[in-house]
PDB file of N, CA and C in Angstrom:
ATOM      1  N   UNK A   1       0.817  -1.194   0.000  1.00  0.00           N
ATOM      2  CA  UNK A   1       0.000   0.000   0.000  1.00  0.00           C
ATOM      3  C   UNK A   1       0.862   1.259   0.000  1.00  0.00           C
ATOM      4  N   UNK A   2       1.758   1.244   0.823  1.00  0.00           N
ATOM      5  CA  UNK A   2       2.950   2.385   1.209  1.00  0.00           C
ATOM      6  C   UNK A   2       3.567   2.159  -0.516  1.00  0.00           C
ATOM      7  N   UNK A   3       4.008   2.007  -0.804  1.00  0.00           N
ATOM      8  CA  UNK A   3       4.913   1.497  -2.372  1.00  0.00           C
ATOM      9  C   UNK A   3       4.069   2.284  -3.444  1.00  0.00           C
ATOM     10  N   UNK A   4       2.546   2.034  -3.528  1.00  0.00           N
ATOM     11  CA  UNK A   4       1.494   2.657  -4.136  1.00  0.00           C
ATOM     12  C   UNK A   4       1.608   4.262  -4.322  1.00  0.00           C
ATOM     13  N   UNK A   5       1.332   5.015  -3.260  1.00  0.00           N
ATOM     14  CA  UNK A   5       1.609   5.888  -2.691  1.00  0.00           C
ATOM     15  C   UNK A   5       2.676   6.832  -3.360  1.00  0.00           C
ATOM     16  N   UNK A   6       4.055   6.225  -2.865  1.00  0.00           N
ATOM     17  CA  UNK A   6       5.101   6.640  -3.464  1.00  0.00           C
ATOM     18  C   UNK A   6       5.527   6.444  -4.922  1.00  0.00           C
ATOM     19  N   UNK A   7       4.849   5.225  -5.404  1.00  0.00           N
ATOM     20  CA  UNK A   7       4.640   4.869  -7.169  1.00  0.00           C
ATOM     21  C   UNK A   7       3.686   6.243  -7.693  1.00  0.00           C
ATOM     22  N   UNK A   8       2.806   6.606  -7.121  1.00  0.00           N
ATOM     23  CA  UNK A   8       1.797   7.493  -7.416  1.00  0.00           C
ATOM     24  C   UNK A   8       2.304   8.979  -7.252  1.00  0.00           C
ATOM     25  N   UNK A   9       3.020   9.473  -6.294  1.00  0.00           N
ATOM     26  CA  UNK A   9       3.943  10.943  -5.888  1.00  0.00           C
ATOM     27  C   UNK A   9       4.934  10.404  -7.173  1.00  0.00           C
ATOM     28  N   UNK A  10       5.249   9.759  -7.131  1.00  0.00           N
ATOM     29  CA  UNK A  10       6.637   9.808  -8.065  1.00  0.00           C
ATOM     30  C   UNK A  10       6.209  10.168  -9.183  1.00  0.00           C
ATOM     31  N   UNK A  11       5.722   9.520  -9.950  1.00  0.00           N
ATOM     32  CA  UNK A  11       4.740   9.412 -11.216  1.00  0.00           C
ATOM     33  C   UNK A  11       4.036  10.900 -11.808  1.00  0.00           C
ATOM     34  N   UNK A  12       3.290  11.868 -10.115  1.00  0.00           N
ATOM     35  CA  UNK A  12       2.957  12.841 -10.617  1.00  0.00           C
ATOM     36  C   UNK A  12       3.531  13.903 -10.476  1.00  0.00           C
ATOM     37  N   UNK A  13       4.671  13.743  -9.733  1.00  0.00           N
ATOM     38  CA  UNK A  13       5.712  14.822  -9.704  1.00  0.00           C
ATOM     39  C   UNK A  13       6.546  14.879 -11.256  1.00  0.00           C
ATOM     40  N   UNK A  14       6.473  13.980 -11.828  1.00  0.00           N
ATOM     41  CA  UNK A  14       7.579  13.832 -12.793  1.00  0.00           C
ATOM     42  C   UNK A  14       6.386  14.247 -13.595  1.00  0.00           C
ATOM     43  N   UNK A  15       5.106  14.147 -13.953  1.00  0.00           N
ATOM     44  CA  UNK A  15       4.004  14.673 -15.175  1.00  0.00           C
ATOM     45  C   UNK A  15       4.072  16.521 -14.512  1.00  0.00           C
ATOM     46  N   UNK A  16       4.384  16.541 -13.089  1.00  0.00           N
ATOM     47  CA  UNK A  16       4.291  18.240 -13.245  1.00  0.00           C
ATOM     48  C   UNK A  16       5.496  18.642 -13.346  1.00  0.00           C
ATOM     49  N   UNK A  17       6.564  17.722 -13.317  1.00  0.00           N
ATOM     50  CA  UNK A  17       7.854  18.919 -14.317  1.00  0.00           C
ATOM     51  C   UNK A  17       7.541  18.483 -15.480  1.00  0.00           C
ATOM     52  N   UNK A  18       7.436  17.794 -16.288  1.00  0.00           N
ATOM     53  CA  UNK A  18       7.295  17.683 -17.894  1.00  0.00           C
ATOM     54  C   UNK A  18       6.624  18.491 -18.162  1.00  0.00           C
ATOM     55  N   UNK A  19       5.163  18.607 -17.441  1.00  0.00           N
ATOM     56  CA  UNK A  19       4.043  19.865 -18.129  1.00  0.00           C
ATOM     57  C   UNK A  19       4.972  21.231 -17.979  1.00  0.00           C
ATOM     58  N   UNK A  20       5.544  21.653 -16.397  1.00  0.00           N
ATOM     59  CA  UNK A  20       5.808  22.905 -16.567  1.00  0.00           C
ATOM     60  C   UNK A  20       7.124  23.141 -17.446  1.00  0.00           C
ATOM     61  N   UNK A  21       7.681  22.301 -18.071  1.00  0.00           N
ATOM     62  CA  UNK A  21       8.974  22.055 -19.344  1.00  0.00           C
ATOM     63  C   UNK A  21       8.340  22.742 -20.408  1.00  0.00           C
ATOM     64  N   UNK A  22       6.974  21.755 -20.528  1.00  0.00           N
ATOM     65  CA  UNK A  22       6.716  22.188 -21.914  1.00  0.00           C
ATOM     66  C   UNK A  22       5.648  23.981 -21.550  1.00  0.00           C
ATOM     67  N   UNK A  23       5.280  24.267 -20.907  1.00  0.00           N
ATOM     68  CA  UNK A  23       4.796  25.219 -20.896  1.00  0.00           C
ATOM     69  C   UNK A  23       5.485  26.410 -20.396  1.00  0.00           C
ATOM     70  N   UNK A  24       6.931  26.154 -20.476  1.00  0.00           N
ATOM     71  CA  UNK A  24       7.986  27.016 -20.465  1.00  0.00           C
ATOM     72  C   UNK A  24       8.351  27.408 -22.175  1.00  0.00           C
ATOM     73  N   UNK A  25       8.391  26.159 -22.854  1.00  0.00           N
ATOM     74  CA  UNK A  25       8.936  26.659 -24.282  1.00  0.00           C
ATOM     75  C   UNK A  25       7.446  26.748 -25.083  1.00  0.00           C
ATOM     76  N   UNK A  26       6.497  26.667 -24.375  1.00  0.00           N
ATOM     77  CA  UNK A  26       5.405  26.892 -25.696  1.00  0.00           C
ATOM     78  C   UNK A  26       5.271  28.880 -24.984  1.00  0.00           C
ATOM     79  N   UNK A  27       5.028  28.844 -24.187  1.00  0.00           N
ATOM     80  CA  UNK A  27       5.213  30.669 -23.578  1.00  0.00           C
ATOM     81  C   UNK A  27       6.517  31.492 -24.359  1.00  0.00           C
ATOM     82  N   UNK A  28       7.624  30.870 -24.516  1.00  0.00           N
ATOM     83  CA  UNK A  28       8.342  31.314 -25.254  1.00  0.00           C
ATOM     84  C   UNK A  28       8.741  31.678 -26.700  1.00  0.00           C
ATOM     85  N   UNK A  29       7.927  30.617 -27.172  1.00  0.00           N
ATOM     86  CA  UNK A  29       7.725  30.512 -28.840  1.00  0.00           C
ATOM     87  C   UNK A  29       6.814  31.043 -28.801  1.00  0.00           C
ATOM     88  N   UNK A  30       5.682  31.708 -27.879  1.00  0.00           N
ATOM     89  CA  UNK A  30       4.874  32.428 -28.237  1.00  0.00           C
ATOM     90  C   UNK A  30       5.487  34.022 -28.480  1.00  0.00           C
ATOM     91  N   UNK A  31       5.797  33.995 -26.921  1.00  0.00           N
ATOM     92  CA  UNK A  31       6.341  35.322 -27.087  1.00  0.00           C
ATOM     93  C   UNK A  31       7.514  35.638 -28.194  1.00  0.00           C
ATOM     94  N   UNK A  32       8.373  34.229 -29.165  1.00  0.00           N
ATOM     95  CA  UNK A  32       9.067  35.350 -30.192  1.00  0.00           C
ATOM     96  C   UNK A  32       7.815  35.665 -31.165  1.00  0.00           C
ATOM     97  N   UNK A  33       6.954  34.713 -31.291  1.00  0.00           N
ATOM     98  CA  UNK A  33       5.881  35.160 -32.464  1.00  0.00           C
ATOM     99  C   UNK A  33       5.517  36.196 -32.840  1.00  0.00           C
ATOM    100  N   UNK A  34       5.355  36.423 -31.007  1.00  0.00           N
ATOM    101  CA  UNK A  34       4.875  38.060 -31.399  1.00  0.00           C
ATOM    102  C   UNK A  34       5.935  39.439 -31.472  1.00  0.00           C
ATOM    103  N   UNK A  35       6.937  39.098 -30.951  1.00  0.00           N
ATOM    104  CA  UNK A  35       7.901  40.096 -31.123  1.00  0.00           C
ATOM    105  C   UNK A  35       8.558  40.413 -32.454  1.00  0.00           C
ATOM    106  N   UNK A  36       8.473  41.600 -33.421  1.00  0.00           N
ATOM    107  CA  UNK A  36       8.967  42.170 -34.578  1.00  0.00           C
ATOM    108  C   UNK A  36      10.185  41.745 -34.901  1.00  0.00           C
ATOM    109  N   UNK A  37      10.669  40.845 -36.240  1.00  0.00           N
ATOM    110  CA  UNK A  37      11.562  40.338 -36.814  1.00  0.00           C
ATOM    111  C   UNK A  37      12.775  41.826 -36.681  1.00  0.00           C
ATOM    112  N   UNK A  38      14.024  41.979 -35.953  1.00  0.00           N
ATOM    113  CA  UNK A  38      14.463  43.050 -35.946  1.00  0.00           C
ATOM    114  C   UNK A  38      15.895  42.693 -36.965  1.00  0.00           C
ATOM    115  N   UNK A  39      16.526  43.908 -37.809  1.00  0.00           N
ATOM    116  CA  UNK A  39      17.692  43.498 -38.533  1.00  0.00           C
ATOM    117  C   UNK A  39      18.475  44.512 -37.688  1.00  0.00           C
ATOM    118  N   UNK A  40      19.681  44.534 -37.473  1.00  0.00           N
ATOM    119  CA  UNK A  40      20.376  45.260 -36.723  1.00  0.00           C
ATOM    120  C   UNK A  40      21.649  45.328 -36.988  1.00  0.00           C
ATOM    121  N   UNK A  41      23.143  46.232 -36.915  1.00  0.00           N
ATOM    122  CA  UNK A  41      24.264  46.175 -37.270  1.00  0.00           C
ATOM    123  C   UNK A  41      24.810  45.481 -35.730  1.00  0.00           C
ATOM    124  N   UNK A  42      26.079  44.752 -36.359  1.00  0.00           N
ATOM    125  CA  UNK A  42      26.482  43.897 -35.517  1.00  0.00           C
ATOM    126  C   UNK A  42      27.519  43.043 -35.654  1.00  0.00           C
ATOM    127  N   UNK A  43      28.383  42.935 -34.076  1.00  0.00           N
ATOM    128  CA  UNK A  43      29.805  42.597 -34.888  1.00  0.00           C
ATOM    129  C   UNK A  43      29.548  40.660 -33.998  1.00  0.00           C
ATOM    130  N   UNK A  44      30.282  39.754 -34.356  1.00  0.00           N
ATOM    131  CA  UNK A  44      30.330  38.645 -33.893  1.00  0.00           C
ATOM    132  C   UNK A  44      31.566  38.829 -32.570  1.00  0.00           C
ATOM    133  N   UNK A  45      31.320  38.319 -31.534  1.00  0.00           N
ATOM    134  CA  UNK A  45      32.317  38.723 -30.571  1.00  0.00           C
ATOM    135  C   UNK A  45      32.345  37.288 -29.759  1.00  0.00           C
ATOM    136  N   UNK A  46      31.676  36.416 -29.653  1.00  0.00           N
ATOM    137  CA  UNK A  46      31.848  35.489 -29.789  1.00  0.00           C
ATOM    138  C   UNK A  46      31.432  33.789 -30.036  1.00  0.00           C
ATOM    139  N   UNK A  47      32.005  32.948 -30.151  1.00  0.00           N
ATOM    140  CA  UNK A  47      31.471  31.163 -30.641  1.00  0.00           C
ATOM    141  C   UNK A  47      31.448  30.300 -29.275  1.00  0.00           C
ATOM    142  N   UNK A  48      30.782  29.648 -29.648  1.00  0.00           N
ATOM    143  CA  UNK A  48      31.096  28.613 -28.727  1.00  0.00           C
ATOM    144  C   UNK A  48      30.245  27.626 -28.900  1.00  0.00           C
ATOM    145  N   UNK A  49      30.965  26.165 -28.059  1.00  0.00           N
ATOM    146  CA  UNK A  49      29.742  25.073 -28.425  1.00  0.00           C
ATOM    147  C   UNK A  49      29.542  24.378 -27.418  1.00  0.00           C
ATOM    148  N   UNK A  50      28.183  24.327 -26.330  1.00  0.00           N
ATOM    149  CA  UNK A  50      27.866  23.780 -25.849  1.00  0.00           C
ATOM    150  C   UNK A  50      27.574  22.006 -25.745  1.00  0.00           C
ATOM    151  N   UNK A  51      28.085  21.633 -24.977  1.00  0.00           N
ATOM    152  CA  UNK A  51      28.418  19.985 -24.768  1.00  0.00           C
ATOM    153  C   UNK A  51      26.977  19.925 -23.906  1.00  0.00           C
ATOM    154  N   UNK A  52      26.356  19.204 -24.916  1.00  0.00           N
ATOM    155  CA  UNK A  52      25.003  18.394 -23.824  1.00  0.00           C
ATOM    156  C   UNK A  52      25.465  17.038 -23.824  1.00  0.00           C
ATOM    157  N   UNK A  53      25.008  16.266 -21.938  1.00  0.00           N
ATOM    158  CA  UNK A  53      25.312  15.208 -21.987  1.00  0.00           C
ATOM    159  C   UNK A  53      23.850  14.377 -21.669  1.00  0.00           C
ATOM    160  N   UNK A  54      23.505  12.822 -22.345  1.00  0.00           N
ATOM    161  CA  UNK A  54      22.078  12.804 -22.049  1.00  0.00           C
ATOM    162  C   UNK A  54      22.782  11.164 -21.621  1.00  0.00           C
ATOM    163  N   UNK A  55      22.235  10.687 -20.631  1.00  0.00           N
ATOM    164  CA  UNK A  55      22.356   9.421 -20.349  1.00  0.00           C
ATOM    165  C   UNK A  55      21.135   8.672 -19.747  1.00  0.00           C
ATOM    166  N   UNK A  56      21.003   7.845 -20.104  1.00  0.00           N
ATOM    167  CA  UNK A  56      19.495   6.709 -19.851  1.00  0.00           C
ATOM    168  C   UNK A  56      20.493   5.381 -19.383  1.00  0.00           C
ATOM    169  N   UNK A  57      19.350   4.719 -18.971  1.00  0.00           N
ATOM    170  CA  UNK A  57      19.141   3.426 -18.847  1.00  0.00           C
ATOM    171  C   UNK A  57      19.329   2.260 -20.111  1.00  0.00           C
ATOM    172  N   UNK A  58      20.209   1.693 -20.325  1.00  0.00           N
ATOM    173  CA  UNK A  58      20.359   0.246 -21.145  1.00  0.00           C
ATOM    174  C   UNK A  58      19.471  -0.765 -20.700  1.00  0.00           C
ATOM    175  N   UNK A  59      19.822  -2.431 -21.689  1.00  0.00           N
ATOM    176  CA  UNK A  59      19.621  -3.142 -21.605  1.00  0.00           C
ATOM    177  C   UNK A  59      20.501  -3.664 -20.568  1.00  0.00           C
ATOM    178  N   UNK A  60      22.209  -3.418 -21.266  1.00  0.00           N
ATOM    179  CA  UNK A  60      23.400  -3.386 -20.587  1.00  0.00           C
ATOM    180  C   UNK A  60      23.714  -2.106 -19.644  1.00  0.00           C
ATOM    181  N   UNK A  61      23.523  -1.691 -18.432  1.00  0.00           N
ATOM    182  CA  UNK A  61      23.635  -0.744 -18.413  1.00  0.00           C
ATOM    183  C   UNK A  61      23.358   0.447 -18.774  1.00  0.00           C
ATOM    184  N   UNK A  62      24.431   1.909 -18.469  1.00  0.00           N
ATOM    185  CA  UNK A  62      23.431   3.332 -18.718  1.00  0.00           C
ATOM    186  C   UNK A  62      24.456   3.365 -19.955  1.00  0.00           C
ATOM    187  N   UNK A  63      23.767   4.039 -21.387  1.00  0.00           N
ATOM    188  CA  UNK A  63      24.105   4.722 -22.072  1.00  0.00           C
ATOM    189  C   UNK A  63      24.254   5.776 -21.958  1.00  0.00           C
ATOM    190  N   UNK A  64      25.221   6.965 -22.780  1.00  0.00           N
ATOM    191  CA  UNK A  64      25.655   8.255 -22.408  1.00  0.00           C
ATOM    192  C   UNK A  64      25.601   8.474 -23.835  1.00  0.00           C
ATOM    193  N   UNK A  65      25.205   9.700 -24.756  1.00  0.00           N
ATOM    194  CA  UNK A  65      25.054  10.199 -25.631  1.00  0.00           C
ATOM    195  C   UNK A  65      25.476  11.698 -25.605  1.00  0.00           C
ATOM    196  N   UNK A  66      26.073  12.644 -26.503  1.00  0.00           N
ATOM    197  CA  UNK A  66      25.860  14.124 -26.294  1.00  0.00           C
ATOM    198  C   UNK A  66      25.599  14.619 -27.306  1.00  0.00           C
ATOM    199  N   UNK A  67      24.884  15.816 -27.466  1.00  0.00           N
ATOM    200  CA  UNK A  67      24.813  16.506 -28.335  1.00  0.00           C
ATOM    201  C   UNK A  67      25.552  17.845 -28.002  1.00  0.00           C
ATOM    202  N   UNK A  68      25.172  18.705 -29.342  1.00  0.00           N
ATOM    203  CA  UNK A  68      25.953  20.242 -29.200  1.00  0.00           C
ATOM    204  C   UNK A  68      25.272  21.054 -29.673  1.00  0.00           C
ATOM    205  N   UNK A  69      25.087  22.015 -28.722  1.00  0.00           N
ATOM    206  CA  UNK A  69      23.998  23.319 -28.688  1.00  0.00           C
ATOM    207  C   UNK A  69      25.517  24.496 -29.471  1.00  0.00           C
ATOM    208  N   UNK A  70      25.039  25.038 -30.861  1.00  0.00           N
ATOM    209  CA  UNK A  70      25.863  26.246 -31.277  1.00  0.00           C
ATOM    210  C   UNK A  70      25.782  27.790 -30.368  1.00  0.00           C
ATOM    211  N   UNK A  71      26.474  28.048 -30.309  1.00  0.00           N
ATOM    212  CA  UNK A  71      26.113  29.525 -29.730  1.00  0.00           C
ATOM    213  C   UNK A  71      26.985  30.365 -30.102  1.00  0.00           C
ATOM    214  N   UNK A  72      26.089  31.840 -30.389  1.00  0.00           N
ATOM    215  CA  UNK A  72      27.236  33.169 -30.914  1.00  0.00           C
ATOM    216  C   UNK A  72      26.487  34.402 -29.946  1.00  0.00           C
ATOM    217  N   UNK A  73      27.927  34.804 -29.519  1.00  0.00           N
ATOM    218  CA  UNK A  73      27.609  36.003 -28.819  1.00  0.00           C
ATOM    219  C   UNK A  73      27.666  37.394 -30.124  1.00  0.00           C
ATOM    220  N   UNK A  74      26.787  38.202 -29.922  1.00  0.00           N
ATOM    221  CA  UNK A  74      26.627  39.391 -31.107  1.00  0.00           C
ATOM    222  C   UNK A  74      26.511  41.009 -29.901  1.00  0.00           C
ATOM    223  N   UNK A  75      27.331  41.572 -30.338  1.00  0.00           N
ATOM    224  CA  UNK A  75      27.569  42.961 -30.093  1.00  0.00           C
ATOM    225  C   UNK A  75      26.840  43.767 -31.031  1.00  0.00           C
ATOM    226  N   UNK A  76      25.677  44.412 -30.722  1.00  0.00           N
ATOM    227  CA  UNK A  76      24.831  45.348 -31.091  1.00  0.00           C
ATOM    228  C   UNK A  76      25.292  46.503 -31.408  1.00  0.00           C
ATOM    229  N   UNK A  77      24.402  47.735 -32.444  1.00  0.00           N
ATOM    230  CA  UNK A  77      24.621  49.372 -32.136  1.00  0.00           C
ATOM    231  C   UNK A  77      24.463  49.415 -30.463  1.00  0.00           C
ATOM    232  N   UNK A  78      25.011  50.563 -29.988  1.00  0.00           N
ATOM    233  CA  UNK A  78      24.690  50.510 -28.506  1.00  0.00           C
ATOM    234  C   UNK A  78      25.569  50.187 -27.888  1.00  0.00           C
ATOM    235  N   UNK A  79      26.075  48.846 -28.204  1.00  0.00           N
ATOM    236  CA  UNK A  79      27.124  48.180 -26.745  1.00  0.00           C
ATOM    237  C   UNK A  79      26.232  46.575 -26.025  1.00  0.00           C
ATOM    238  N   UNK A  80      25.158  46.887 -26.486  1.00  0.00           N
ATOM    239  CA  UNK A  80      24.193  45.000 -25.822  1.00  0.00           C
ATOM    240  C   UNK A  80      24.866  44.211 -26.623  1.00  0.00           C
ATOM    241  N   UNK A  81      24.423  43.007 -25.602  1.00  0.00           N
ATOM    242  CA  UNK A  81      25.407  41.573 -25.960  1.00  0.00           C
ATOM    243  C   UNK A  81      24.306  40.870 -26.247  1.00  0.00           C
ATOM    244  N   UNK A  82      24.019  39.915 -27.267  1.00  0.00           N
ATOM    245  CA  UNK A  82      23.188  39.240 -27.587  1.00  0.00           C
ATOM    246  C   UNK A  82      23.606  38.117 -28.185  1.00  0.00           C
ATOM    247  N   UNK A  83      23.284  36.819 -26.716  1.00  0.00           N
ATOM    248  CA  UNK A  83      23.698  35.814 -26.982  1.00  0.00           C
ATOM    249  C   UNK A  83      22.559  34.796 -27.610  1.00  0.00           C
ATOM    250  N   UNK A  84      22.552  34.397 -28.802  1.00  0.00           N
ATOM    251  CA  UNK A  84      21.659  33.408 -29.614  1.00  0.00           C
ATOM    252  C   UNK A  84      22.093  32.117 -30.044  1.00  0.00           C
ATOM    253  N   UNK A  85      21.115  30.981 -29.982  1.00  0.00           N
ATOM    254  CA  UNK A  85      21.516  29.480 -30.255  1.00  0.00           C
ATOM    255  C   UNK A  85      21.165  29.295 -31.895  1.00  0.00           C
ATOM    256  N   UNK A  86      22.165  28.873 -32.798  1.00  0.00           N
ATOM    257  CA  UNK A  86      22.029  29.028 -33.914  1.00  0.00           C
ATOM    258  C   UNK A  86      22.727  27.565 -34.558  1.00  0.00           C
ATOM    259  N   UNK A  87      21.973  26.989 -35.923  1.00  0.00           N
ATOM    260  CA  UNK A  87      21.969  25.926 -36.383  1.00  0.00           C
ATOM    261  C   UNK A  87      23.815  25.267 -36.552  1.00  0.00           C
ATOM    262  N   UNK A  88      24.082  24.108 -36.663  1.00  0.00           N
ATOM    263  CA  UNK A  88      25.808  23.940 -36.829  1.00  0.00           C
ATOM    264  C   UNK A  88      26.141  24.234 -38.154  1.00  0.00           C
ATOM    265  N   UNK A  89      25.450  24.543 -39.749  1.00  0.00           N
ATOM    266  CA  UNK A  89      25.642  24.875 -40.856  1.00  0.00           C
ATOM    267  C   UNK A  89      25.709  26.446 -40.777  1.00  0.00           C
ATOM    268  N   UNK A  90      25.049  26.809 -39.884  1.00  0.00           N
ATOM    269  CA  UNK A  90      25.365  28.649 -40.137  1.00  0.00           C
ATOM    270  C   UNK A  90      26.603  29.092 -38.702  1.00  0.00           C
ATOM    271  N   UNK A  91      26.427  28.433 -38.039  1.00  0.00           N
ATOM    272  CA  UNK A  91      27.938  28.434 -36.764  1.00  0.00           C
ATOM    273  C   UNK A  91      28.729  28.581 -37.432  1.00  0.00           C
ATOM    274  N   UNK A  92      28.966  27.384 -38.630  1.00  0.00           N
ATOM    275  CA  UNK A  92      30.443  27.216 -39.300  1.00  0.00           C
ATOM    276  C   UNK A  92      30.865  28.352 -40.005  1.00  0.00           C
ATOM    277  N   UNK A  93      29.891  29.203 -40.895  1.00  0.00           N
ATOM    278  CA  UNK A  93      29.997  30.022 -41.658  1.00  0.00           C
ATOM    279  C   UNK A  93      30.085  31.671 -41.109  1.00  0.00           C
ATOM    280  N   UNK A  94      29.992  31.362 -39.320  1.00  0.00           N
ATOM    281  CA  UNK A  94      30.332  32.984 -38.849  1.00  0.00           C
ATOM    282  C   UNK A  94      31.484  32.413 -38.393  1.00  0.00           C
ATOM    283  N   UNK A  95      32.090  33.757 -38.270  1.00  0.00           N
ATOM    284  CA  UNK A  95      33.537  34.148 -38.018  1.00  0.00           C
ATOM    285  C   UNK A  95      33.575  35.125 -36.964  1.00  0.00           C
ATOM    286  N   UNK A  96      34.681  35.050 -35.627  1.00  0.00           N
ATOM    287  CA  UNK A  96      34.866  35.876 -34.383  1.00  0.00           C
ATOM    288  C   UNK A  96      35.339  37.579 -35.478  1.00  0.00           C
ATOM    289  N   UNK A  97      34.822  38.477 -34.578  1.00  0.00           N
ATOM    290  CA  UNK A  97      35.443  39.590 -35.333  1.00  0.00           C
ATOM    291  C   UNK A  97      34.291  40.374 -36.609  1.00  0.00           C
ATOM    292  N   UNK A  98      33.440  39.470 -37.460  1.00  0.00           N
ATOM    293  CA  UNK A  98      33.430  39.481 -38.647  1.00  0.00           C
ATOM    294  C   UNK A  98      31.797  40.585 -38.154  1.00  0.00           C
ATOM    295  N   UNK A  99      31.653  41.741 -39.108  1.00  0.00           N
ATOM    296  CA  UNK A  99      30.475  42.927 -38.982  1.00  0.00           C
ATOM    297  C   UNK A  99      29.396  42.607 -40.220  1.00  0.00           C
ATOM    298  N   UNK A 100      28.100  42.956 -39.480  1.00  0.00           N
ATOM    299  CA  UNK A 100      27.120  42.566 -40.890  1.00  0.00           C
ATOM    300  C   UNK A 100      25.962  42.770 -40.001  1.00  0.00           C
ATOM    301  N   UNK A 101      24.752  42.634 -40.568  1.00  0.00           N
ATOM    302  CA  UNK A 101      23.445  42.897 -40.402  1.00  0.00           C
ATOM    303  C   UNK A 101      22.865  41.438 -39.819  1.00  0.00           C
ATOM    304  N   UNK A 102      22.071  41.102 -38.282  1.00  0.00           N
ATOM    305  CA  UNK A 102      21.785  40.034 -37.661  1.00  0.00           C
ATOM    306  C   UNK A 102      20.175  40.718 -37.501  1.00  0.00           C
ATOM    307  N   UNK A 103      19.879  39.584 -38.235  1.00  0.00           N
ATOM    308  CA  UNK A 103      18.477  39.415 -37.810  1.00  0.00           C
ATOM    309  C   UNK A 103      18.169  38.443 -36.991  1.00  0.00           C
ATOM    310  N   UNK A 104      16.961  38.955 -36.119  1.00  0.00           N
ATOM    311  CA  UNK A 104      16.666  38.139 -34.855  1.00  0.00           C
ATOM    312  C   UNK A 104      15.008  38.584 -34.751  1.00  0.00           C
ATOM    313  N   UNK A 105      14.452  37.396 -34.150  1.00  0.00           N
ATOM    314  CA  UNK A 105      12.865  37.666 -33.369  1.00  0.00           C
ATOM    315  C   UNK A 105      12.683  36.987 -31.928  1.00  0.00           C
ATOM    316  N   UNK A 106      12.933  37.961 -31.026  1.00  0.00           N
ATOM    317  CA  UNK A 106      12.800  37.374 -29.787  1.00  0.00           C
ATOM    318  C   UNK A 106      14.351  37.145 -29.436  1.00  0.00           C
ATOM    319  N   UNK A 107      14.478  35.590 -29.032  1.00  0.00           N
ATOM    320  CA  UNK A 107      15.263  34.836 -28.853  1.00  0.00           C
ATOM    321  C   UNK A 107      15.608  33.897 -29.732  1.00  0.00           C
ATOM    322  N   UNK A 108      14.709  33.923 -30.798  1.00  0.00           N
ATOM    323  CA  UNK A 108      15.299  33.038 -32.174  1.00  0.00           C
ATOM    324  C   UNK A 108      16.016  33.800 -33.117  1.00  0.00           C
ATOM    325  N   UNK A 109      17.227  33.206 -33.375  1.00  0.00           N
ATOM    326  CA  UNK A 109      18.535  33.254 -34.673  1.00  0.00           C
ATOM    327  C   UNK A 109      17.742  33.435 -35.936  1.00  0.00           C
ATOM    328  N   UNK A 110      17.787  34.638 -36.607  1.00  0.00           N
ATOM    329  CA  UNK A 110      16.907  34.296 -38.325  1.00  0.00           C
ATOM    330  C   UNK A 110      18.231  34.329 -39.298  1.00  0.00           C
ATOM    331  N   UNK A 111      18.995  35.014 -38.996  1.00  0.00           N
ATOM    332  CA  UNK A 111      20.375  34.928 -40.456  1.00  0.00           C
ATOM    333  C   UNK A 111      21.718  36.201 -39.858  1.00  0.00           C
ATOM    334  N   UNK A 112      22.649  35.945 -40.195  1.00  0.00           N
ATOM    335  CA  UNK A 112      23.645  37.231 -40.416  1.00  0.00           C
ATOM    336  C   UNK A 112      24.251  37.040 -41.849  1.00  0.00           C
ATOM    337  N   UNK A 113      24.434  38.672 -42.192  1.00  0.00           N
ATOM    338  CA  UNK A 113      24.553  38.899 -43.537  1.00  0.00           C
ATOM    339  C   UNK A 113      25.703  39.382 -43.162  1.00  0.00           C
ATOM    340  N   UNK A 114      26.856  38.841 -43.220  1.00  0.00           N
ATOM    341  CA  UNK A 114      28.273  39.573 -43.458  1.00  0.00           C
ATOM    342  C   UNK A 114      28.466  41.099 -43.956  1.00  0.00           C
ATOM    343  N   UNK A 115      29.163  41.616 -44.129  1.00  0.00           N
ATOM    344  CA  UNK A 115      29.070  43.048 -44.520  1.00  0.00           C
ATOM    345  C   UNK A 115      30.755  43.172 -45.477  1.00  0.00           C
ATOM    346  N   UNK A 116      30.504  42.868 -46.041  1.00  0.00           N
ATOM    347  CA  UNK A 116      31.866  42.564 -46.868  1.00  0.00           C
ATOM    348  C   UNK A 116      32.998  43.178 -46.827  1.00  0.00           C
ATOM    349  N   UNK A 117      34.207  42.954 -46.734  1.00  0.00           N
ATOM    350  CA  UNK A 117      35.476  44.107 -46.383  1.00  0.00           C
ATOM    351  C   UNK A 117      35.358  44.097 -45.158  1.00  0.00           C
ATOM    352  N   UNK A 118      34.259  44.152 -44.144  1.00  0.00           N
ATOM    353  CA  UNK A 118      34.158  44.931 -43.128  1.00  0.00           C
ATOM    354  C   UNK A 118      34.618  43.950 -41.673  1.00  0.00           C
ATOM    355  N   UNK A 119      36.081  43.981 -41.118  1.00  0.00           N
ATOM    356  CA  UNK A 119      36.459  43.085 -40.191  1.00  0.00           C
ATOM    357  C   UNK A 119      37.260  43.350 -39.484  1.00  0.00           C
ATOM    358  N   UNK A 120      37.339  43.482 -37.845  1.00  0.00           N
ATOM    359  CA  UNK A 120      37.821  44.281 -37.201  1.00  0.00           C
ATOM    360  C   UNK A 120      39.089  43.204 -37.058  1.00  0.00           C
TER     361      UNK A 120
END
């Protein structure tokens, strides 16, 4: 009966972090929806690549898997730092240093357009 109990707390503690997971990123994808696609001048200042580590349960034991979250820090008109998670085909193709026009909505990455010649 006691086992029940704790099968049952366990069970719905883990359905109310999943719900409040997902109703963290659906609030968020809302809010870039609505926020105005902005283009802006902007220099790349810096890369980096986040190491995710995900490990489960085997047949044999726990498996360990990782993935890699891209990230570029962008220096605005102004002086703001704007750090965005952006795909590994367009990571490869920015460069530390390199000036151009970054479009963004919200917190989502839409493109940087290099600015040609232009590299500090």
């Amino acid at each position: 009966m006691d086992y029940d109990v704790v099968l049952v707390s366990f069970f719905g503690m883990f359905a109310v972090v999943i719900g409040l997971i997902l109703i963290v990123i659906i609030l968020q994808w809302r809010r870039n929806k609505r926020l105005p696609k902005l283009v802006v001048n902007a220099e790349i200042l810096e890369k980096r690549i986040q190491k995710v580590r995900h490990s489960r349960r085997g047949k044999v034991g726990y498996h360990t898997t990782y993935s890699r979250l891209y990230v570029s820090t962008f220096e605005v008109e102004g002086g703001e730092h704007i750090t965005l998670f952006v795909k590994k085909p367009e990571y490869h193709k920015l460069k530390k240093g390199d000036t151009g026009k970054l479009s963004f909505q919200g917190t989502r990455y839409l493109g940087f357009e290099k600015a040609e010649g232009k590299r500090k």
